[in-house]
C-alpha atoms as a PDB file:
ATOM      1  CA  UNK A   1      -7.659  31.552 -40.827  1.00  0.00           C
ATOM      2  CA  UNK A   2      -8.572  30.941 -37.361  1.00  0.00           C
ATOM      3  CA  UNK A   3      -6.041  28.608 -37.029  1.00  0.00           C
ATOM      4  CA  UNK A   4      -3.567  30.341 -37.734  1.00  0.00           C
ATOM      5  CA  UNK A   5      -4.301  33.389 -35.307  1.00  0.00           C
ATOM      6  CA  UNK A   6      -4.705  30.632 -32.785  1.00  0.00           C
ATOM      7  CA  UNK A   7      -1.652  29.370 -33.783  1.00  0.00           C
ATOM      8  CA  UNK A   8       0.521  32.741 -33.834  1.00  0.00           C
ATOM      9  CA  UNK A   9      -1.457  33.301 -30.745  1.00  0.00           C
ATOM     10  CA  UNK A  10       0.016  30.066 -28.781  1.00  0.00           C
ATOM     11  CA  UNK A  11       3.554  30.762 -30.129  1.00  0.00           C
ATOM     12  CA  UNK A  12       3.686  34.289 -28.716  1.00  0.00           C
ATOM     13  CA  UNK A  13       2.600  33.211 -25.246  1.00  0.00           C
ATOM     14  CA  UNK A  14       5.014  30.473 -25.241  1.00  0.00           C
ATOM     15  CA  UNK A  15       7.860  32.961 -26.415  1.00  0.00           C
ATOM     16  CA  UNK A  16       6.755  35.619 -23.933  1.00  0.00           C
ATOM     17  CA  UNK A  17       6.653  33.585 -21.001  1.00  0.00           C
ATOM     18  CA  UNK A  18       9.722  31.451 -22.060  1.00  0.00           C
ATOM     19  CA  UNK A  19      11.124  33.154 -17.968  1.00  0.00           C
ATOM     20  CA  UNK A  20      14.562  34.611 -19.772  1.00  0.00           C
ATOM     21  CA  UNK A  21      16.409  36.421 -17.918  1.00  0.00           C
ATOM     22  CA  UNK A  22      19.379  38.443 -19.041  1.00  0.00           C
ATOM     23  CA  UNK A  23      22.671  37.196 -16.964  1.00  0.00           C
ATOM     24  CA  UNK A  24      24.434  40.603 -16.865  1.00  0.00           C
ATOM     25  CA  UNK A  25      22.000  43.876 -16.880  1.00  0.00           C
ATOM     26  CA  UNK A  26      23.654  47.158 -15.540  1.00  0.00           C
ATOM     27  CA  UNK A  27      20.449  48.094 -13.376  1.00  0.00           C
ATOM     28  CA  UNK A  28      20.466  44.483 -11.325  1.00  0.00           C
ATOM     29  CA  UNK A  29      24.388  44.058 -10.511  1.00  0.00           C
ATOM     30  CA  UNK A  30      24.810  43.006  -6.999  1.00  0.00           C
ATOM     31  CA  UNK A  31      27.237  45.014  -4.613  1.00  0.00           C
ATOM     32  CA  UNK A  32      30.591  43.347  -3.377  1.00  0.00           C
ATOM     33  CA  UNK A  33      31.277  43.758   0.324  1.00  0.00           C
ATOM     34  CA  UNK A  34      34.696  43.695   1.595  1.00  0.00           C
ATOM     35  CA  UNK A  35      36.098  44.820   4.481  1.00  0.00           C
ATOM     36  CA  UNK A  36      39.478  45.282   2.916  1.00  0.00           C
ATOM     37  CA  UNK A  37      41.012  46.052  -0.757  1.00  0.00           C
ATOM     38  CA  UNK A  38      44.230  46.084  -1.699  1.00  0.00           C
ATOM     39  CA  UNK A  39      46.303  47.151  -5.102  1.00  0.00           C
ATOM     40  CA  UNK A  40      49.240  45.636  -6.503  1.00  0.00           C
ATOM     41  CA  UNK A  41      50.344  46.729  -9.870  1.00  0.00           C
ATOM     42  CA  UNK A  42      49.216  49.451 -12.112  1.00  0.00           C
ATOM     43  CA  UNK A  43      47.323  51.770  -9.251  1.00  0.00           C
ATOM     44  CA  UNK A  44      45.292  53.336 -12.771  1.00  0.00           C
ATOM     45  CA  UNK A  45      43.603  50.110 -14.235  1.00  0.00           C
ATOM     46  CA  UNK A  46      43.023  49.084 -10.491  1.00  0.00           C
ATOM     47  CA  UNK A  47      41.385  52.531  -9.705  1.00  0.00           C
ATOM     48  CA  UNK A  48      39.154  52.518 -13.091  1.00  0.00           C
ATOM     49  CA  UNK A  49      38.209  48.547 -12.087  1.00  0.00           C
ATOM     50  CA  UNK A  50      37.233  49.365  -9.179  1.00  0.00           C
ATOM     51  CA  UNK A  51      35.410  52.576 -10.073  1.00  0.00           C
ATOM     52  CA  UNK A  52      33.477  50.122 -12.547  1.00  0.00           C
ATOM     53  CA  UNK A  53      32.596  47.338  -9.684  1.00  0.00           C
ATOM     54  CA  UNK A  54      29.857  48.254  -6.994  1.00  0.00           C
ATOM     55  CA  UNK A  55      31.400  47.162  -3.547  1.00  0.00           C
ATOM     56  CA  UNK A  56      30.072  48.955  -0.250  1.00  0.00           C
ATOM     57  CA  UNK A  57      31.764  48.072   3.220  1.00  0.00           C
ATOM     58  CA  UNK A  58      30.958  44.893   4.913  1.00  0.00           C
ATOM     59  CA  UNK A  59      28.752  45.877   7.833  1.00  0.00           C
ATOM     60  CA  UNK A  60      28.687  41.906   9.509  1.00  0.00           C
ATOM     61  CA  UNK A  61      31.402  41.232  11.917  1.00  0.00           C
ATOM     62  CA  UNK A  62      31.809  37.562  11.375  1.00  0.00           C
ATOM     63  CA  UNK A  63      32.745  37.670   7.802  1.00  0.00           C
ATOM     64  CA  UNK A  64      35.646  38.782   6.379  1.00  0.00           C
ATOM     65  CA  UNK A  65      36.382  39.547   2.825  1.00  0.00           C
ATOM     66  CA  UNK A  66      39.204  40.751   1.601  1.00  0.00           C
ATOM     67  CA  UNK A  67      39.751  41.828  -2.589  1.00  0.00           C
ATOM     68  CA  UNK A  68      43.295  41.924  -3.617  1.00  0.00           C
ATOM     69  CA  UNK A  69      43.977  43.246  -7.593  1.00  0.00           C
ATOM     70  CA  UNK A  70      46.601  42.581  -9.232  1.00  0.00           C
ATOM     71  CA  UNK A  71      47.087  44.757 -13.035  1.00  0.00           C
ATOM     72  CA  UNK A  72      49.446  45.053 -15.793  1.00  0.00           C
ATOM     73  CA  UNK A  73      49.942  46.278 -18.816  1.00  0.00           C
ATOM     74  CA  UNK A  74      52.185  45.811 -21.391  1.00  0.00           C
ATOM     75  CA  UNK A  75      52.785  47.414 -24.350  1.00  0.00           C
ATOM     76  CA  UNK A  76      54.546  45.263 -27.307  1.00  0.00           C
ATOM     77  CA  UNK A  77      55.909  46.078 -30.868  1.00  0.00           C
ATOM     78  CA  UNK A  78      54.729  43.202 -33.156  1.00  0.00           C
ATOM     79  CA  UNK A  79      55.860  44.264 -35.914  1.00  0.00           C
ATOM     80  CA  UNK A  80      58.018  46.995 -37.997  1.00  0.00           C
ATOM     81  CA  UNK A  81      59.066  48.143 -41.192  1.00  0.00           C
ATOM     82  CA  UNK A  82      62.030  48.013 -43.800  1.00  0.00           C
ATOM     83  CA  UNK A  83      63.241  51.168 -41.971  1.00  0.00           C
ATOM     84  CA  UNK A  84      63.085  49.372 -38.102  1.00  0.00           C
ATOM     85  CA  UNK A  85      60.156  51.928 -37.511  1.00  0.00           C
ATOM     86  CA  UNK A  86      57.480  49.880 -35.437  1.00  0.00           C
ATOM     87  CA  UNK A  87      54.391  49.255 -38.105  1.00  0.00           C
ATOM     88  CA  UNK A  88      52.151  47.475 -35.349  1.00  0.00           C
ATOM     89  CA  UNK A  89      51.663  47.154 -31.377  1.00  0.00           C
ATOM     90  CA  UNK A  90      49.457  44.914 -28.876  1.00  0.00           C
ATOM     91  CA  UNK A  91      48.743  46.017 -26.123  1.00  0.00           C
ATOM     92  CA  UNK A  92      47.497  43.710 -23.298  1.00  0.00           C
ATOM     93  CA  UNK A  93      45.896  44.179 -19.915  1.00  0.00           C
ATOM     94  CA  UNK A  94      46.059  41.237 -17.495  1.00  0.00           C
ATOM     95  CA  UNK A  95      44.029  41.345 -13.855  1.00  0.00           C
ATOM     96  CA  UNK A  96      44.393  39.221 -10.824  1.00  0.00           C
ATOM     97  CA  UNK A  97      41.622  39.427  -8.501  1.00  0.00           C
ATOM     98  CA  UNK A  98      41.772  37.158  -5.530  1.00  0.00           C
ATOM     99  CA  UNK A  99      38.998  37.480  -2.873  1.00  0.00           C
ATOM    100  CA  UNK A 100      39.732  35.740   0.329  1.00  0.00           C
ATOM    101  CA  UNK A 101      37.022  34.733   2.903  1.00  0.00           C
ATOM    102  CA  UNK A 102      37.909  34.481   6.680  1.00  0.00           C
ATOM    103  CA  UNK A 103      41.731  34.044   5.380  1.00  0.00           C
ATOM    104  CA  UNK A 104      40.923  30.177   5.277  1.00  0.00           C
ATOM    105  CA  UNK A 105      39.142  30.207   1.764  1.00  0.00           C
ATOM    106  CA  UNK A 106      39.829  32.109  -1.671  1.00  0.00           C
ATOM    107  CA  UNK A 107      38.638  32.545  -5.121  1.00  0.00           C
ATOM    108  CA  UNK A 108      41.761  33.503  -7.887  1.00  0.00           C
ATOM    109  CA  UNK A 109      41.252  34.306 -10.809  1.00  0.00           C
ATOM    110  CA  UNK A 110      42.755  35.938 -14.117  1.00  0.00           C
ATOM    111  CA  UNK A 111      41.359  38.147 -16.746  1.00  0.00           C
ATOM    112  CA  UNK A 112      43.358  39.144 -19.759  1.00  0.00           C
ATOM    113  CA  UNK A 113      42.299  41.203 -22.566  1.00  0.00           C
ATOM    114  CA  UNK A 114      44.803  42.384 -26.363  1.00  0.00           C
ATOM    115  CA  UNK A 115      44.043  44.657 -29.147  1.00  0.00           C
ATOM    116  CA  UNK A 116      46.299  44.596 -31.620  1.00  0.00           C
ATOM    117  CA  UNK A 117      46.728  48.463 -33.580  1.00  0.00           C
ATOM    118  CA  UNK A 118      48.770  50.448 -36.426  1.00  0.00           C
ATOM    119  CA  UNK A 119      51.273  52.845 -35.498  1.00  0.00           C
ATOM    120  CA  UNK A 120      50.289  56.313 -36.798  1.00  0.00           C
ATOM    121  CA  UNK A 121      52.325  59.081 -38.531  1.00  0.00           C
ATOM    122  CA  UNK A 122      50.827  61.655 -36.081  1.00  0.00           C
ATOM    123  CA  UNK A 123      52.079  60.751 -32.324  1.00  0.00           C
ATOM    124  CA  UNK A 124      49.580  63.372 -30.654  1.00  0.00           C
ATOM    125  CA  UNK A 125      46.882  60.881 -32.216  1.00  0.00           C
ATOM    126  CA  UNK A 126      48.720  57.817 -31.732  1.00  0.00           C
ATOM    127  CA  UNK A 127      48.980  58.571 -27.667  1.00  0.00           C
ATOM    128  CA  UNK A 128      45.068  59.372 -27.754  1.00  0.00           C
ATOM    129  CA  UNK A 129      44.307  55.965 -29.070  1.00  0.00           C
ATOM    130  CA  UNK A 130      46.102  54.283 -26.696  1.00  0.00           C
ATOM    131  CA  UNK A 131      44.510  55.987 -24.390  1.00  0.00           C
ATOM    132  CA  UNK A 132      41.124  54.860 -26.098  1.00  0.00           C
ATOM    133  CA  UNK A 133      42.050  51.343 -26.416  1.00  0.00           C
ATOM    134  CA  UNK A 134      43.134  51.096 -22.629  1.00  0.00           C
ATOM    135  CA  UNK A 135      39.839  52.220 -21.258  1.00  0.00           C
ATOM    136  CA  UNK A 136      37.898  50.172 -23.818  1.00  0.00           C
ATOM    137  CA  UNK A 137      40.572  47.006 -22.064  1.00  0.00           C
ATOM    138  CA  UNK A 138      39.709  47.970 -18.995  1.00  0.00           C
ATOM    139  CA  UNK A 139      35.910  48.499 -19.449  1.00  0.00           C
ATOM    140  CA  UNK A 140      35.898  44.496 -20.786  1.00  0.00           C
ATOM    141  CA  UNK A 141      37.851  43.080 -18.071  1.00  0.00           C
ATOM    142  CA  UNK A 142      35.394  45.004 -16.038  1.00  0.00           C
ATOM    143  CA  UNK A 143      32.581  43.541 -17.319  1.00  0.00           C
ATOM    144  CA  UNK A 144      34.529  40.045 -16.966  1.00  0.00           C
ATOM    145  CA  UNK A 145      35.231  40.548 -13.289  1.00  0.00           C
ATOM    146  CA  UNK A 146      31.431  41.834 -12.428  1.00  0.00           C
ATOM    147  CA  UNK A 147      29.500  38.749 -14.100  1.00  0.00           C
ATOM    148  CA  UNK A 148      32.325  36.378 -12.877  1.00  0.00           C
ATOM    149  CA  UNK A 149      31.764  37.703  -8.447  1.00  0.00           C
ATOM    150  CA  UNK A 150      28.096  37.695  -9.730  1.00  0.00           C
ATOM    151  CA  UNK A 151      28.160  33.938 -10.412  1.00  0.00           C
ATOM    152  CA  UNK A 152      30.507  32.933  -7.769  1.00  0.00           C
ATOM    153  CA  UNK A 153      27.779  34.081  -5.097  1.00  0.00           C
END
């Protein structure tokens, strides 16, 4: 019996000190500074990216960063009916964030994120989907952009 509390004992310790550390925790993301950002594409998604990201203005004069994104989106019929009356759509959200340093060095990247949905009889419901599935897009590509300038540091 004593064994086995010593035992259960040992592997709790060992578990609890095991020094994992979650990657990607919303209290311990680290701010972006830039001393410049600039949109290209779809001013929305960029806003709502953005308004997801922490960045605070660069306060050192000798560097020089510089955040440049790039959004689409594009809204597809994948498939209709007997009748020619669209049945399914995908809609896809693709990012381009480039940050340059001191204009000699920069870091490009793309993020793309799909959902594939039904078209609905009512169109009042159908547009407030849409709008559902584009923030839930945007939200991941967020999330893709934050732990990817988090590593890159």
């Amino acid at each position: 019996m004593k064994k086995k509390i010593f035992i259960n004992f040992l592997i709790f310790i060992l578990i609890t000190a095991c020094g994992y550390k979650p990657i990607y925790k919303k209290n311990e993301i680290s701010t972006i500074e830039v001393d410049k950002i600039e949109f290209l594409g779809e001013r929305k998604i960029n806003n709502r990216i953005l308004d997801f990201i922490k960045i605070k203005k660069n306060s050192s004069d000798n560097i020089s960063q510089s955040l440049i994104l790039n959004s689409t989106k594009e809204n597809i019929i994948t498939s209709k009916d007997k009748k020619g009356n669209p049945s399914t759509y995908k809609m896809t959200i693709k990012t381009n964030i480039i940050l340059k340093n001191n204009e000699t060095e920069s870091i490009n990247k793309n993020f793309i994120a799909n959902f594939s949905y039904s078209n609905k009889e009512n169109k009042f419901e159908l547009n407030e989907y849409k709008k559902t599935i584009e923030e839930n897009l945007i939200k991941s590509i967020s999330e893709k952009i934050v732990i990817f300038l988090n590593l890159e540091k």
